[in-house]
Protein backbone atom coordinates (compact mmCIF):
# COMPACT_ATOMS: atom_id res chain seq x y z
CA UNK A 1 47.16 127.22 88.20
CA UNK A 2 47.62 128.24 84.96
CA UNK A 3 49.62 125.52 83.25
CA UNK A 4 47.18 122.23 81.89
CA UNK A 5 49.53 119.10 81.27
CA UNK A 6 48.95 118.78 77.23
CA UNK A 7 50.94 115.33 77.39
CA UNK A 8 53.93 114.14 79.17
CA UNK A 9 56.59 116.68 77.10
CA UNK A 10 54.14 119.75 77.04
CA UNK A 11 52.51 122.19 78.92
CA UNK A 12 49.28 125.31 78.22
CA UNK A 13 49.64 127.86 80.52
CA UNK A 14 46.85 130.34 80.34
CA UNK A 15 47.92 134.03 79.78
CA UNK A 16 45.63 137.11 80.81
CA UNK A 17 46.30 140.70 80.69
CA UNK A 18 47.99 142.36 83.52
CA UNK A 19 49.44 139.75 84.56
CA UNK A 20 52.51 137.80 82.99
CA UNK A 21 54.86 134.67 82.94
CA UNK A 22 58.32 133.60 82.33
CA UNK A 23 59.92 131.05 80.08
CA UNK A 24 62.99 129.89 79.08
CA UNK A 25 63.93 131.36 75.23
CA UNK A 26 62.24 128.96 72.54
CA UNK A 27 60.20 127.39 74.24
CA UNK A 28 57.06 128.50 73.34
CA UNK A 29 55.78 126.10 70.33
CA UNK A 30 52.53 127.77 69.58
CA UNK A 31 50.01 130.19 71.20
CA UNK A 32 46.58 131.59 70.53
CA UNK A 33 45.53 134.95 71.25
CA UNK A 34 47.47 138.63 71.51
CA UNK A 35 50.97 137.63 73.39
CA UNK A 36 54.00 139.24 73.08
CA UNK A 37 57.63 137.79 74.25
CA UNK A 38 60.27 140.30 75.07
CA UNK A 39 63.72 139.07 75.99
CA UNK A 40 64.27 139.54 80.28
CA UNK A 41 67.29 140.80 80.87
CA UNK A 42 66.37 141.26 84.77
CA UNK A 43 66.80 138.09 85.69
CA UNK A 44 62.50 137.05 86.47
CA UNK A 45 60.14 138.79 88.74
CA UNK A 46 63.54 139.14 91.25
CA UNK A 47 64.74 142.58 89.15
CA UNK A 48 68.76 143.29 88.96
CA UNK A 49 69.07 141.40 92.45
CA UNK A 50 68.13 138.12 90.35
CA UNK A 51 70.04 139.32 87.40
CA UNK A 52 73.69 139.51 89.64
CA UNK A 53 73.01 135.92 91.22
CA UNK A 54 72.30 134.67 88.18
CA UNK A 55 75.61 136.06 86.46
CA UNK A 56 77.81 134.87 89.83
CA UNK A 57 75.86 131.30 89.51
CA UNK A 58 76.74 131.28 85.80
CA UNK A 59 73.37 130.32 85.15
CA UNK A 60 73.43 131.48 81.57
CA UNK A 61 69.82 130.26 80.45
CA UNK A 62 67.72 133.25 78.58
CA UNK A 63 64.55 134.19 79.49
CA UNK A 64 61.40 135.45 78.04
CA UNK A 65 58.66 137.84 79.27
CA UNK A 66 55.35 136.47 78.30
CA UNK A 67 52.62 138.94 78.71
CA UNK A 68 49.03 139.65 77.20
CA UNK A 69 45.54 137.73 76.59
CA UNK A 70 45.78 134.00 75.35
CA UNK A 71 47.26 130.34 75.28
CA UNK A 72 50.68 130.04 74.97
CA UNK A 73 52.14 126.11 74.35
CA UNK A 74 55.72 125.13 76.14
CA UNK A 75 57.79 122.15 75.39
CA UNK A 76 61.89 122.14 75.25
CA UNK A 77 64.00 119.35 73.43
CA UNK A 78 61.63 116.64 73.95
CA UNK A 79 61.88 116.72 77.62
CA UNK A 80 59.55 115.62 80.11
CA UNK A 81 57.63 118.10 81.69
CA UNK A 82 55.73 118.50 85.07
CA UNK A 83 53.84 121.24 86.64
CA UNK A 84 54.64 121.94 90.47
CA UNK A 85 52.42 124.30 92.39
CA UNK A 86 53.90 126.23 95.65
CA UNK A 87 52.04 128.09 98.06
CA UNK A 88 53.97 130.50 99.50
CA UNK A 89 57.74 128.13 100.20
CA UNK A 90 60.44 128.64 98.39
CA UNK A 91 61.68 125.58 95.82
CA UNK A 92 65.04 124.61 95.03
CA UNK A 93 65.86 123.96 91.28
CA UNK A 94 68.52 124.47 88.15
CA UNK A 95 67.54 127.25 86.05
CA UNK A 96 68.00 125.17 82.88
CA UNK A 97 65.00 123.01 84.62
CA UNK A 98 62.68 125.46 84.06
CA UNK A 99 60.53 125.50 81.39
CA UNK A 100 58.19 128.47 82.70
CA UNK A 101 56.90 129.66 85.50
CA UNK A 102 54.55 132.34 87.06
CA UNK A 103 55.60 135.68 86.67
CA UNK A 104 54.42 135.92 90.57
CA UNK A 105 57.23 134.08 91.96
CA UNK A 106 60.14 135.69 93.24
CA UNK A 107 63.13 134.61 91.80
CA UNK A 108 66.77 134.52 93.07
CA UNK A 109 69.51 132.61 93.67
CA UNK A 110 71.18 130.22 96.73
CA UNK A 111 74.78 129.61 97.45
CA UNK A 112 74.89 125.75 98.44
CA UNK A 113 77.60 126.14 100.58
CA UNK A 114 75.48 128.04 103.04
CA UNK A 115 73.37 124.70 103.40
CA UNK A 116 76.05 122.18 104.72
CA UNK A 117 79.25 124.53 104.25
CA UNK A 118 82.15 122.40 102.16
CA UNK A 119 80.00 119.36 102.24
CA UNK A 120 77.17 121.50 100.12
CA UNK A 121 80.09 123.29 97.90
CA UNK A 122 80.44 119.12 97.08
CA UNK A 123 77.30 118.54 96.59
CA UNK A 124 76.98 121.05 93.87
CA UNK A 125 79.76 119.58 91.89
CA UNK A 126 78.13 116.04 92.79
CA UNK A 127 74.98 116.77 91.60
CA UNK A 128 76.26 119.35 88.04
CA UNK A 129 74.63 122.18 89.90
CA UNK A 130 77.39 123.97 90.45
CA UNK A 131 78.02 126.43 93.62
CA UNK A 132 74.50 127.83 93.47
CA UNK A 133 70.97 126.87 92.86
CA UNK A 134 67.85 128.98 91.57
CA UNK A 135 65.18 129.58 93.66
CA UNK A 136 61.74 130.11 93.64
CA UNK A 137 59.24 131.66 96.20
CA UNK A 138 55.62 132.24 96.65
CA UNK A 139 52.15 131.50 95.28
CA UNK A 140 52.26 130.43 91.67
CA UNK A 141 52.83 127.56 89.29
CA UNK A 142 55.92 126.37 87.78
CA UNK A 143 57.05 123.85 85.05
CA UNK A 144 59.93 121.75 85.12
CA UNK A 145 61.99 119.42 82.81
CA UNK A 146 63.18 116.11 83.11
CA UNK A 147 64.42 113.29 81.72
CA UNK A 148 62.41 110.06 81.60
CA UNK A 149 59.36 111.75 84.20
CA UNK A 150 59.01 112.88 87.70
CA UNK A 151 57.93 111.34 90.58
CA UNK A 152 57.08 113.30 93.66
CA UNK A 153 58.53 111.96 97.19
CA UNK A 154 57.23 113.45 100.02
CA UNK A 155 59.09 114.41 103.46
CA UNK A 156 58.38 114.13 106.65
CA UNK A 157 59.99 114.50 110.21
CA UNK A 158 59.67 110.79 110.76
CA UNK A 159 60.68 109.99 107.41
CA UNK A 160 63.73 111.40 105.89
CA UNK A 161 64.38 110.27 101.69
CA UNK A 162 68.14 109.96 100.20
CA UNK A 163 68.25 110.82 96.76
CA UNK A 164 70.85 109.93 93.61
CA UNK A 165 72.23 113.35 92.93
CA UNK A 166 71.85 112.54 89.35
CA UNK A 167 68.43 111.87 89.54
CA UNK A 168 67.47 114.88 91.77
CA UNK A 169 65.12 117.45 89.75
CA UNK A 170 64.51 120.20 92.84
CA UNK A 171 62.48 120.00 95.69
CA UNK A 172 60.30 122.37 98.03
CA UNK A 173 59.02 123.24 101.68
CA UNK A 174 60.39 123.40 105.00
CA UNK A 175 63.37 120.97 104.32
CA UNK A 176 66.71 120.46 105.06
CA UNK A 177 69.48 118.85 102.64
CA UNK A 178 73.03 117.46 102.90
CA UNK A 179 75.30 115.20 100.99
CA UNK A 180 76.22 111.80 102.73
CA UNK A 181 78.09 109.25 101.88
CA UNK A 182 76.99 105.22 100.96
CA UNK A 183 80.84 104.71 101.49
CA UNK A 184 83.84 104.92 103.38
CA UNK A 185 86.34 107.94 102.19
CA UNK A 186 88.85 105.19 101.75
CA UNK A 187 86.38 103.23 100.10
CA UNK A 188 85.72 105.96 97.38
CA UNK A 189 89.13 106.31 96.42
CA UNK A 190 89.27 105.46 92.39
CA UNK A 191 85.74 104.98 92.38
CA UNK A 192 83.66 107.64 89.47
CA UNK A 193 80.67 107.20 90.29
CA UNK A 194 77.80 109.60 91.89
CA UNK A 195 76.01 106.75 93.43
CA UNK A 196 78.90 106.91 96.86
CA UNK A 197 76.84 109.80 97.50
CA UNK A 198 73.58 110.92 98.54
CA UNK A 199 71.30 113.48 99.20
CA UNK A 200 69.89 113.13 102.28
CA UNK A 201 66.36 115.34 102.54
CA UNK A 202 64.96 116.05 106.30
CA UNK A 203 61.87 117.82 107.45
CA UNK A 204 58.64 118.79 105.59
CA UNK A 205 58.50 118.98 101.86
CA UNK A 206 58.49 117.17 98.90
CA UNK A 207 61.44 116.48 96.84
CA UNK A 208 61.16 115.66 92.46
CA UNK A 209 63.52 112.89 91.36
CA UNK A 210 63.69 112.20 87.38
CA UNK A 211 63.50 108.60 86.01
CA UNK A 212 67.24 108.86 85.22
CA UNK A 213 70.64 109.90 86.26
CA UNK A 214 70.96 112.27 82.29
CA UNK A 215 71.81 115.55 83.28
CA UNK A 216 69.85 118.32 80.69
């Protein structure tokens, strides 16, 4: 892995030639060592494929090739950060989560209505995320941000977890997701609050939930 948890808002990560990273623009705070940062414009490691989902997601947030011999330190707006490790599944997550990740993940994009059709169209505008959601897949490291910490929830068959949709960061493995509701449709009539929903997580995976319902 090559991120090391500095403290709870930044991350190391561990840069060595021929191989390379991404991060989100300015948020490097300070390296050590020959590294250069070019400006992507291919959307990550998934080329023009990853560039066109990210333009039809609107997911707007820069990124920046890291590439050379050193120690590069990441930390965004005073978020919290935590460092999630996949090993070969895909993960789930906002693109303005991500603080950086390895340049060996594939990136691309997800349309949520093709998990849970109009019901996962709702989710997206339940949650902020929109119609689609960024994904990541392979062997590799990846730091996220959050507000107020992370705690990791695993999933199991026997054990399914419903999550805020405010307070969900992304999540990973061999899971399945839908929105339910804590009320009756009547019931939700006037009401403004997120919390008449939930996202209900099945399967075999973990899923990241933030220590608040802040949006970044």
């Amino acid at each position: 892995m090559p991120f090391r948890e500095i403290n709870h808002k930044m991350v190391e990560a561990v840069v060595q030639p021929g191989t390379k990273m991404f991060s989100q623009r300015g948020a490097m705070l300070a390296y050590k060592g020959d590294v250069s940062f070019t400006p992507n414009i291919r959307g990550g490691q998934g080329g023009l494929a990853s560039m066109l989902g990210r333009r039809l997601a609107n997911e707007s947030v820069p990124l920046m090739t890291v590439e050379g011999d050193g120690t590069v330190m990441f930390g965004h707006g005073g978020h919290h950060v935590h460092v999630i490790s996949l090993t070969g599944d895909t993960m789930y997550v906002e693109a303005d989560r991500l603080l950086a990740f390895d340049g060996t993940l594939q990136q691309g994009t997800m349309f949520l209505g093709s998990q849970g059709g109009v019901m996962g169209m709702v989710r997206g505008q339940v949650s902020g995320q929109g119609l689609f959601t960024t994904t990541l897949k392979g062997h590799g490291a990846v730091a996220v941000m959050a507000h107020g910490g992370v705690i990791e929830l695993p999933i199991t068959p026997q054990r399914p977890v419903h999550v805020d949709p405010q307070s969900y960061v992304a999540h990973h493995g061999d899971v399945r997701n839908k929105l339910s509701t804590a009320l009756s449709w009547r019931d939700m009539v006037g009401r403004g609050s997120g919390e008449a929903f939930q996202l209900e997580f099945s399967g075999d995976g973990v899923v990241y939930v933030q220590a608040s319902e802040e949006k970044l």
